[in-house]
Protein backbone atom coordinates (compact mmCIF):
# COMPACT_ATOMS: atom_id res chain seq x y z
CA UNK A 1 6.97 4.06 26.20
CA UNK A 2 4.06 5.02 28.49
CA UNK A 3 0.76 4.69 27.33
CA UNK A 4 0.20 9.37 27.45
CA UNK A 5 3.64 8.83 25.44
CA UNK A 6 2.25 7.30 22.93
CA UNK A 7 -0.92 8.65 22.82
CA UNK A 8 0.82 12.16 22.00
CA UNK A 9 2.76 10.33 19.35
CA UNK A 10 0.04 9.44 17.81
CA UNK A 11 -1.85 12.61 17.76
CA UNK A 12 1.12 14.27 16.82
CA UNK A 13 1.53 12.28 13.83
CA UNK A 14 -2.07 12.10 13.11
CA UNK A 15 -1.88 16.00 13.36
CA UNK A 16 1.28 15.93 10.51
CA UNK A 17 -1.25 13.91 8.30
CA UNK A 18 -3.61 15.46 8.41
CA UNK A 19 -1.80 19.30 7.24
CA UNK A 20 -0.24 17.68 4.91
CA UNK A 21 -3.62 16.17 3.66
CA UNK A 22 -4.95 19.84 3.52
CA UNK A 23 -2.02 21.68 2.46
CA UNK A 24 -2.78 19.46 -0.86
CA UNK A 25 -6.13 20.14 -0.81
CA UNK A 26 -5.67 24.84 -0.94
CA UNK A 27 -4.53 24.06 -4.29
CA UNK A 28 -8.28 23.06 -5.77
CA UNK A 29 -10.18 24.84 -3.14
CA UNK A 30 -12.63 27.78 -4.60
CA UNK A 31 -14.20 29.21 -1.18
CA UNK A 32 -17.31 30.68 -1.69
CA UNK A 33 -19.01 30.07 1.59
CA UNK A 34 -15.86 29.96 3.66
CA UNK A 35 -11.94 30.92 3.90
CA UNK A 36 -9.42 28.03 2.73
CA UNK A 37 -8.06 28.64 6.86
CA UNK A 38 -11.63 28.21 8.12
CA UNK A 39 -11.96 24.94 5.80
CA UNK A 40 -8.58 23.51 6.26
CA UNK A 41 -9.29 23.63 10.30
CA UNK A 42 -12.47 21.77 9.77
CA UNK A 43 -10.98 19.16 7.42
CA UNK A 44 -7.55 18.38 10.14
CA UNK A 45 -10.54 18.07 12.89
CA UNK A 46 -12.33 15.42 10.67
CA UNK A 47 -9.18 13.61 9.35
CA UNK A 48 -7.50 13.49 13.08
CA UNK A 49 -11.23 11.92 14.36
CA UNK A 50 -10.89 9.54 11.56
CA UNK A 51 -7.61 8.51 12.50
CA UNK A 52 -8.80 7.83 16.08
CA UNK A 53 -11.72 6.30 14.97
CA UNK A 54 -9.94 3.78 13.35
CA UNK A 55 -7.27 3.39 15.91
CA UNK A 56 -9.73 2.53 18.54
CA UNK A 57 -11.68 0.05 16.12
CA UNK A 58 -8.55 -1.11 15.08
CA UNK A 59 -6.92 -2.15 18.61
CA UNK A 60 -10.48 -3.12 19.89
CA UNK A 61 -10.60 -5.37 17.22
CA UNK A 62 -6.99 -6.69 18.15
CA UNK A 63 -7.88 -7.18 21.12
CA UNK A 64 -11.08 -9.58 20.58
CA UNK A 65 -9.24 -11.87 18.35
CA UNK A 66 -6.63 -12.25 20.71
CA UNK A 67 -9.25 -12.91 23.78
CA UNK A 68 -10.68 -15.49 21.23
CA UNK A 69 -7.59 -17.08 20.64
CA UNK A 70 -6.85 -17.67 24.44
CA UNK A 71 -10.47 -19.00 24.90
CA UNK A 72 -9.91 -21.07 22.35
CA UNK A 73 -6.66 -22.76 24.04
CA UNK A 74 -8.33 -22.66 27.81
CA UNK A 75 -5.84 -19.27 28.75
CA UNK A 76 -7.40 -16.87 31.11
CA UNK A 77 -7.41 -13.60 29.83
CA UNK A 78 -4.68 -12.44 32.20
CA UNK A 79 -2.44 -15.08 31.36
CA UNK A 80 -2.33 -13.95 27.81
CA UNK A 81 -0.96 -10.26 28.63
């Protein structure tokens, strides 16, 4: 799997979540300053930045331990890969 590969995956899934998220959400909603189709847009946007948000943190995060981890047993970064 190529790296755009799964980059759509994942926005395609985060996408999923995040109408499913909403679709529970119309249930409660009482719009008095805007539609439930102008709010639910809104709310996908957020949840889907979230998600990449985290991912980013999340595989950054990865990443650093593992670059510890080789310093930490005299590995180049490059060998480690």
């Amino acid at each position: 799997m190529t790296e755009k590969d799964a980059e759509d995956k994942f926005h395609k899934s985060a996408e999923e979540l995040a109408s499913l998220i909403v679709k529970d959400l119309e249930e409660g909603y009482n719009g008095k300053f805007e539609s439930f189709e102008v709010y639910s847009a809104r709310k996908k946007r957020e949840i889907v930045h979230n998600l990449e948000i985290f991912r980013d943190r999340f595989s950054n995060g990865y990443k650093v331990i593992l670059d510890e981890i080789a310093e930490d047993k005299g590995l180049p970064t490059e060998e480690r890969s």
